[in-house]
Every structure is written in structure tokens, then in C-alpha cells.
N, C-alpha and C. Protein backbone atom coordinates (compact mmCIF):
# COMPACT_ATOMS: atom_id res chain seq x y z
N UNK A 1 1.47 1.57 -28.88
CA UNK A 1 2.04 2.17 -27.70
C UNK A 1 1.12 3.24 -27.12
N UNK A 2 0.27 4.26 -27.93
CA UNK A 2 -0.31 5.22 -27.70
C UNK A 2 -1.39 4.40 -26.71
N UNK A 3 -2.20 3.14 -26.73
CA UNK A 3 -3.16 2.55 -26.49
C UNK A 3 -2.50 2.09 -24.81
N UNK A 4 -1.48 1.46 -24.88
CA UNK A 4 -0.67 1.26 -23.23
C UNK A 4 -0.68 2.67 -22.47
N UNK A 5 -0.11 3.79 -22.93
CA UNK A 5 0.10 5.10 -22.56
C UNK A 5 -1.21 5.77 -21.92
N UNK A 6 -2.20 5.18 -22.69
CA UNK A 6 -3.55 5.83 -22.16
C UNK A 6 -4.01 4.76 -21.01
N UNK A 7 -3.96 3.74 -20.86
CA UNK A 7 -4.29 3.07 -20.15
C UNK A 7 -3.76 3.03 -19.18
N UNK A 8 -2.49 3.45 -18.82
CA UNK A 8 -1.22 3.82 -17.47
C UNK A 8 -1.92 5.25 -17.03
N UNK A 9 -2.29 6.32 -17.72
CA UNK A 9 -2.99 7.25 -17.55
C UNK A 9 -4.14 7.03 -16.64
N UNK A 10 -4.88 6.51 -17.26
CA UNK A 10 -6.25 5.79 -16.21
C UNK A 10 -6.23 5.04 -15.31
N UNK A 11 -4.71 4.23 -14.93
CA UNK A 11 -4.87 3.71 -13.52
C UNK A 11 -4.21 5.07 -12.75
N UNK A 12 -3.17 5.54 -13.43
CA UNK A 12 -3.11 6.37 -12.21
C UNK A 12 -4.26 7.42 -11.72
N UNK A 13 -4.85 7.62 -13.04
CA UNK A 13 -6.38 8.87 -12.90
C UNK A 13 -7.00 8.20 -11.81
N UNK A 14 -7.79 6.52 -11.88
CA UNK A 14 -8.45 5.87 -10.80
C UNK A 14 -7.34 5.43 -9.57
N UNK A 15 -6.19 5.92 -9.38
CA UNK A 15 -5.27 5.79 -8.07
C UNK A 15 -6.13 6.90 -7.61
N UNK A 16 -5.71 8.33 -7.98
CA UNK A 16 -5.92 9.18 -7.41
C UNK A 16 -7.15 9.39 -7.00
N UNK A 17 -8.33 8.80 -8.17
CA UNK A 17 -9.67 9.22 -7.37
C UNK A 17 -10.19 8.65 -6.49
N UNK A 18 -9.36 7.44 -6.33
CA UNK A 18 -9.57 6.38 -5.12
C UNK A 18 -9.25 7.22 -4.52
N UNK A 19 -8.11 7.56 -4.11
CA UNK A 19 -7.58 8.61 -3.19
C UNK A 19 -8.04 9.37 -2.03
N UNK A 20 -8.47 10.24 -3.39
CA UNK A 20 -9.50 11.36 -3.08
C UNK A 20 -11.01 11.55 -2.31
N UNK A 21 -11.54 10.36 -2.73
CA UNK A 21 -12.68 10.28 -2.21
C UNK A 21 -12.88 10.94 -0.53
N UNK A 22 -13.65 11.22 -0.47
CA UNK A 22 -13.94 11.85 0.71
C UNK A 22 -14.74 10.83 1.60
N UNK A 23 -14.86 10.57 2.97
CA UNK A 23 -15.35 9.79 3.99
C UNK A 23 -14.83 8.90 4.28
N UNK A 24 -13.78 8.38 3.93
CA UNK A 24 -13.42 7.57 4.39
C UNK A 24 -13.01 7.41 6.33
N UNK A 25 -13.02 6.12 6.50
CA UNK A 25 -12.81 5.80 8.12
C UNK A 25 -11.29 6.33 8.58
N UNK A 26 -10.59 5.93 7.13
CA UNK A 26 -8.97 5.74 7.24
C UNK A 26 -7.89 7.03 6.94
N UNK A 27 -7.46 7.40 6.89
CA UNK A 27 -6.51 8.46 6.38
C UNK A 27 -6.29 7.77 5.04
N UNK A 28 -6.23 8.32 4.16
CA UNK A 28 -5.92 7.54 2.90
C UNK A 28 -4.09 7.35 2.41
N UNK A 29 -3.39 5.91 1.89
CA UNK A 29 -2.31 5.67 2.07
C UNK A 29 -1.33 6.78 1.34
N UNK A 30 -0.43 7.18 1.93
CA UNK A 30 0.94 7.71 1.67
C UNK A 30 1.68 6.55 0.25
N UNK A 31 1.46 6.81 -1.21
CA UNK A 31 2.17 6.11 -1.82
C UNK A 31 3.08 7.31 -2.92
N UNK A 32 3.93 6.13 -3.43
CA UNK A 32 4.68 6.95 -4.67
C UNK A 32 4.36 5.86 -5.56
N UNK A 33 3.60 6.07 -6.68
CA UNK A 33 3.60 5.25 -8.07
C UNK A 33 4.39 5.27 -9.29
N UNK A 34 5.09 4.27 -9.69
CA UNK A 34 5.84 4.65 -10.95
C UNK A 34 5.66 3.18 -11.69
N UNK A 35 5.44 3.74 -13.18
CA UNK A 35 4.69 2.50 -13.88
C UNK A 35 6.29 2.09 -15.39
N UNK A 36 6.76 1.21 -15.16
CA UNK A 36 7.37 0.69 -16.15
C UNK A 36 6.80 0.20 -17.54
N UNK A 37 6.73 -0.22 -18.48
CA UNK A 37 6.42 -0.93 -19.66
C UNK A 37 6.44 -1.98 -19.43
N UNK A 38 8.03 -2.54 -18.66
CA UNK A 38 8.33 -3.96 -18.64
C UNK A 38 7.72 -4.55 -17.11
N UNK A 39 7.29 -3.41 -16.14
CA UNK A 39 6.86 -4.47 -15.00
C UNK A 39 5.68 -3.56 -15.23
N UNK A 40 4.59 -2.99 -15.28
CA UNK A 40 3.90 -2.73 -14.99
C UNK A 40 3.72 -1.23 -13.79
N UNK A 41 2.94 -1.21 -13.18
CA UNK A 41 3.05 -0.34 -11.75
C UNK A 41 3.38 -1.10 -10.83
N UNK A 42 3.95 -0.17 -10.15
CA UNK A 42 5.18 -0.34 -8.92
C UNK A 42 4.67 0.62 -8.06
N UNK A 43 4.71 0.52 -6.27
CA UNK A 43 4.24 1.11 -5.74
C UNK A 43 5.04 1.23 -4.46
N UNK A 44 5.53 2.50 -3.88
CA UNK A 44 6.38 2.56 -2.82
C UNK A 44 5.44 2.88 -1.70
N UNK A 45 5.18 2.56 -0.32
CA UNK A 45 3.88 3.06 0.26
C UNK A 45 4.65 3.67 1.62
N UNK A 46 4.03 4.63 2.14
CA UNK A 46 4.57 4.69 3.05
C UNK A 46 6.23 5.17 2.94
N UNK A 47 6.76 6.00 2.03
CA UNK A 47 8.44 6.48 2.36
C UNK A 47 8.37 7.14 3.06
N UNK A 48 9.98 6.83 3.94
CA UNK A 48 10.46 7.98 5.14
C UNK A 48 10.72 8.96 4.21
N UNK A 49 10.84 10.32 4.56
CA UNK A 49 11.43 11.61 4.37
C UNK A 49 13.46 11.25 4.39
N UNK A 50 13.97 12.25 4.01
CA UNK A 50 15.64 12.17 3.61
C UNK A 50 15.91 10.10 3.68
N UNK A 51 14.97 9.75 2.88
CA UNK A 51 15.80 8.05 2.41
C UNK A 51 15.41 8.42 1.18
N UNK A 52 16.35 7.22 0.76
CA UNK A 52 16.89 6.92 -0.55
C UNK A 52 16.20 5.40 -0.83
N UNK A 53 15.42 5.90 -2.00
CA UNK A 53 14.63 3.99 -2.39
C UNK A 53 15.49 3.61 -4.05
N UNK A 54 15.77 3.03 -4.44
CA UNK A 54 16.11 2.11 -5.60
C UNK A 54 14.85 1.53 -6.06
N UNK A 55 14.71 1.81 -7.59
CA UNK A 55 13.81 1.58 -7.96
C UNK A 55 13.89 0.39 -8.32
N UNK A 56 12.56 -0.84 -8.72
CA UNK A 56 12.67 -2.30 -8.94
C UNK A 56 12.95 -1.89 -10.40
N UNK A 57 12.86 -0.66 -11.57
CA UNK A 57 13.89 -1.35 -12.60
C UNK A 57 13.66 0.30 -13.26
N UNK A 58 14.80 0.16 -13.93
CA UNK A 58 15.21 2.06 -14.34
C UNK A 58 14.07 2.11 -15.53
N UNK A 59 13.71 3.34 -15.02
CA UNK A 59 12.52 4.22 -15.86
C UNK A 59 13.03 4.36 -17.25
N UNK A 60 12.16 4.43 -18.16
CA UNK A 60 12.43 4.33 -19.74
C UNK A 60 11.39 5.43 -20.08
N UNK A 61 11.75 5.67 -21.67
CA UNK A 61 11.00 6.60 -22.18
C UNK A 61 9.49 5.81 -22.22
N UNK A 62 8.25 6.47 -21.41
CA UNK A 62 7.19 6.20 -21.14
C UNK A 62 6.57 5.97 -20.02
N UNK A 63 7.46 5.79 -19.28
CA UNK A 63 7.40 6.03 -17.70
C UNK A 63 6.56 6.66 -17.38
N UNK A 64 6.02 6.50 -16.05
CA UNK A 64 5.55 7.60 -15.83
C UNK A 64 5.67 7.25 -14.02
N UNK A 65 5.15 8.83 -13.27
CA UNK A 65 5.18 8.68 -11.90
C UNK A 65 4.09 9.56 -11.52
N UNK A 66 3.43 9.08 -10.29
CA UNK A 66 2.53 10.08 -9.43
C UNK A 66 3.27 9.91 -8.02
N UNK A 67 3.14 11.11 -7.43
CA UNK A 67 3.84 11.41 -6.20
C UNK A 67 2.32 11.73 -5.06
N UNK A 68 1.58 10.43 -4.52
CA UNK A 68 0.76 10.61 -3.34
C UNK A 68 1.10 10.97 -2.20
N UNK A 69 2.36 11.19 -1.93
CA UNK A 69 3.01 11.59 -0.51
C UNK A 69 2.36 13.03 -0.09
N UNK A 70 2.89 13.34 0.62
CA UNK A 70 3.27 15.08 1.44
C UNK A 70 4.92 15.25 1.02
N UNK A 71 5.54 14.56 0.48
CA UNK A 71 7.24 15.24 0.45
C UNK A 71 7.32 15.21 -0.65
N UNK A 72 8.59 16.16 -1.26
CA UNK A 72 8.66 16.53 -2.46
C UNK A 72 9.78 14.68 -3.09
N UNK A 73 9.26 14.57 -4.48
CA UNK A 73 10.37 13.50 -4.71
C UNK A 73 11.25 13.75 -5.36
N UNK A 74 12.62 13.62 -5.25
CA UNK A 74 13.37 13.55 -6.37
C UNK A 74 14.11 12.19 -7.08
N UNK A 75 14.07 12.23 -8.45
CA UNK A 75 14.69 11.21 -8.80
C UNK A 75 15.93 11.51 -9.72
N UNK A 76 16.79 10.77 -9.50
CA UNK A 76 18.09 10.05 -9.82
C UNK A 76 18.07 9.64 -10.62
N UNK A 77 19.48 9.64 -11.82
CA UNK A 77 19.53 8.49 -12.69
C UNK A 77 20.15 7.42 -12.38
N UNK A 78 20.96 7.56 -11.20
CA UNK A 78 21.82 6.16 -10.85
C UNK A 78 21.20 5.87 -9.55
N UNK A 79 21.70 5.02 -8.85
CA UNK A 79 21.46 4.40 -7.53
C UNK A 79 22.11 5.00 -6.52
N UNK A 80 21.43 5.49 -4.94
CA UNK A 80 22.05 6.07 -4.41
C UNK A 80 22.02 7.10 -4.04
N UNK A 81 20.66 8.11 -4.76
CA UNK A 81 20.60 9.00 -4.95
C UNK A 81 21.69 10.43 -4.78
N UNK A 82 22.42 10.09 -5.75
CA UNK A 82 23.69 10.84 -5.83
C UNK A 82 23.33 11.80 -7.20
N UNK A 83 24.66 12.96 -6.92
CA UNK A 83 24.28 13.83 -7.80
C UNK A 83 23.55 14.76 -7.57
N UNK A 84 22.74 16.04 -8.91
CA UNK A 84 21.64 16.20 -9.38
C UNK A 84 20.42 15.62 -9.67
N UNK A 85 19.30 15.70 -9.09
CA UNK A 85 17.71 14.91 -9.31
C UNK A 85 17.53 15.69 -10.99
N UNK A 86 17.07 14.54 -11.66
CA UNK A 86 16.76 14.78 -13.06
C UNK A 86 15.80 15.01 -12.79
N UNK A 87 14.84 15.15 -12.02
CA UNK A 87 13.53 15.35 -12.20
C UNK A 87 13.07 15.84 -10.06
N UNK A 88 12.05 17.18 -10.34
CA UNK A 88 11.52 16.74 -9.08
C UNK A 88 9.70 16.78 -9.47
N UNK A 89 9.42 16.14 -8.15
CA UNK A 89 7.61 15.41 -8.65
C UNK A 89 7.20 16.29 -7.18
N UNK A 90 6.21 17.29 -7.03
CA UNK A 90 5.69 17.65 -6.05
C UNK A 90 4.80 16.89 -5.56
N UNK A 91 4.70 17.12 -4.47
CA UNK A 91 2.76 16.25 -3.67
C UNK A 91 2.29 16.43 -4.78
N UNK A 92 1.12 14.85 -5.14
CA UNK A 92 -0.10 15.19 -6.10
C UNK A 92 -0.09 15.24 -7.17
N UNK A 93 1.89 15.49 -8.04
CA UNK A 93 1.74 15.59 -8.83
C UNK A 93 1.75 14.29 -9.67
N UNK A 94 1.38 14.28 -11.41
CA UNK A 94 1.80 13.25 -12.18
C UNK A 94 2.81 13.36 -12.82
N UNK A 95 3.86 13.05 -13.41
CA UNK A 95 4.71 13.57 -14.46
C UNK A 95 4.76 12.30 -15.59
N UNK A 96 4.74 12.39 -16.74
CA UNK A 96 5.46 11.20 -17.73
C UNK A 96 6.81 12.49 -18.33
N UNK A 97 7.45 13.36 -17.86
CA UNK A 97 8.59 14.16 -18.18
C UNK A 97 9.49 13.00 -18.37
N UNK A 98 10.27 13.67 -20.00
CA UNK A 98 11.27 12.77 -20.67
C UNK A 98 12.48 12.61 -19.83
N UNK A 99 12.52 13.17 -18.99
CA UNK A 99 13.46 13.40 -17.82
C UNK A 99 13.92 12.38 -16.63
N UNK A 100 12.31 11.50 -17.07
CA UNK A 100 12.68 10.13 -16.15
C UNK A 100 13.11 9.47 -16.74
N UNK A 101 13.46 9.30 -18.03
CA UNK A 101 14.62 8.17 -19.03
C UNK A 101 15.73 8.18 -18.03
N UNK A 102 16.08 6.72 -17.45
CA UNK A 102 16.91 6.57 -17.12
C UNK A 102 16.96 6.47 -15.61
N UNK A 103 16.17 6.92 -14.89
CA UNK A 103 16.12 7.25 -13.14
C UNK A 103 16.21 5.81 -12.64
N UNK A 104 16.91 5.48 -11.42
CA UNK A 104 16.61 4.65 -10.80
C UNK A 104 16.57 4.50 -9.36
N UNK A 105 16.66 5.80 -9.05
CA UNK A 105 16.50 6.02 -7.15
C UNK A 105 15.64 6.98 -7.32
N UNK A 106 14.96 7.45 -6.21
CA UNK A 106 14.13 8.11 -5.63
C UNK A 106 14.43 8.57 -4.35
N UNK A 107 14.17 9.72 -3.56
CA UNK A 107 14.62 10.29 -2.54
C UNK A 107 13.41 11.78 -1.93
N UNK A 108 12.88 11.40 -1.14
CA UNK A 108 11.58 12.55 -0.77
C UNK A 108 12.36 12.99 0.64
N UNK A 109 11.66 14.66 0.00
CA UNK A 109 12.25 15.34 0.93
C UNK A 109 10.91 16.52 1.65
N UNK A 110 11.29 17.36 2.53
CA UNK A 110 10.00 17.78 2.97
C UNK A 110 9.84 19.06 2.09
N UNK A 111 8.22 19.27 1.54
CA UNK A 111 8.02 19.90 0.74
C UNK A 111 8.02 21.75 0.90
N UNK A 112 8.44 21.92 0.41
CA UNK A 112 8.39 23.49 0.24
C UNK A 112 7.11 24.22 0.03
């Protein structure tokens, strides 16, 4: 498991430095990444601000997420984004926080 864990690490490390790179022609894309065990990475591109996305399958211990947007994310453990956000992910940030056990909506809001 430690060997998968590091390797989810390094795509998101090479998401971001794709990212980052400087010169590009394009504005570089607006995504939210979140990587399952059982599907792999998953990629939301482009979210509106105050929507609510459902994730393609609830986060487990090992999860992990990077937040490429400008809005802050929060995630949910149920659908719907109802409730308390178990977790929030700033611009930029990465989290594997044990906190995403269980999330399955997402909801970005404008960042503070």
C-alpha cells in the first residue's frame, strides 16, 4: 500500500508542476483532483463557485485530493452537500487528511 500511496503522491506532485510551469500560451486549467484506490484519479475541471458536485465514488482511507481552483473546497460525507464540510482544501492545497474517509460531495466556495 505504502508503494500505491507514493505513487498517487507523484501524479499529483507532476499535476501540479505541469501546472505551474511558466509560459505557457494558455491560462493553465481550473481542476479539482481526487484519487480513489478503486478508480484511480478523478478529475473535476472547471467547477462553478456555490455548486454542489457528487463524487464518482466515496473517498476511503487513502484518498487523497488537490484543490487547483481559486475557490475554497469543501467536502461532505453524504451527497448534497449538506451539513458540516468534514474537511476544507484551500487553493493549491494537497490533503490525504483522515477526514476524507467517507466524503462524497464537494462544494467550492470563494476563497477567503
Amino acid at each position: 500500500m505504502r508503494g500505491l500511496k507514493s505513487a498517487t503522491v507523484g501524479l499529483f506532485a507532476s499535476a501540479a508542476l505541469v501546472l505551474a510551469l511558466p509560459g505557457a500560451a494558455q491560462a493553465a486549467p481550473v481542476e479539482f483532483f481526487y484519487y480513489t484506490t478503486a478508480q484511480g484519479a478523478q478529475v473535476l475541471r472547471s467547477p462553478e463557485t456555490d455548486q454542489c458536485y457528487h463524487l464518482s465514488q466515496r473517498l476511503q482511507y487513502g484518498s487523497e485530493v488537490l484543490n487547483k481552483t481559486d475557490s475554497t473546497a469543501r467536502l461532505f460525507q453524504g451527497t448534497g452537500c449538506l451539513g458540516e464540510p468534514v474537511l476544507i482544501v484551500e487553493p493549491g492545497e494537497v490533503s490525504t487528511d483522515l477526514k476524507l474517509h467517507g466524503a462524497q460531495s464537494v462544494e467550492f466556495v470563494p476563497a477567503t
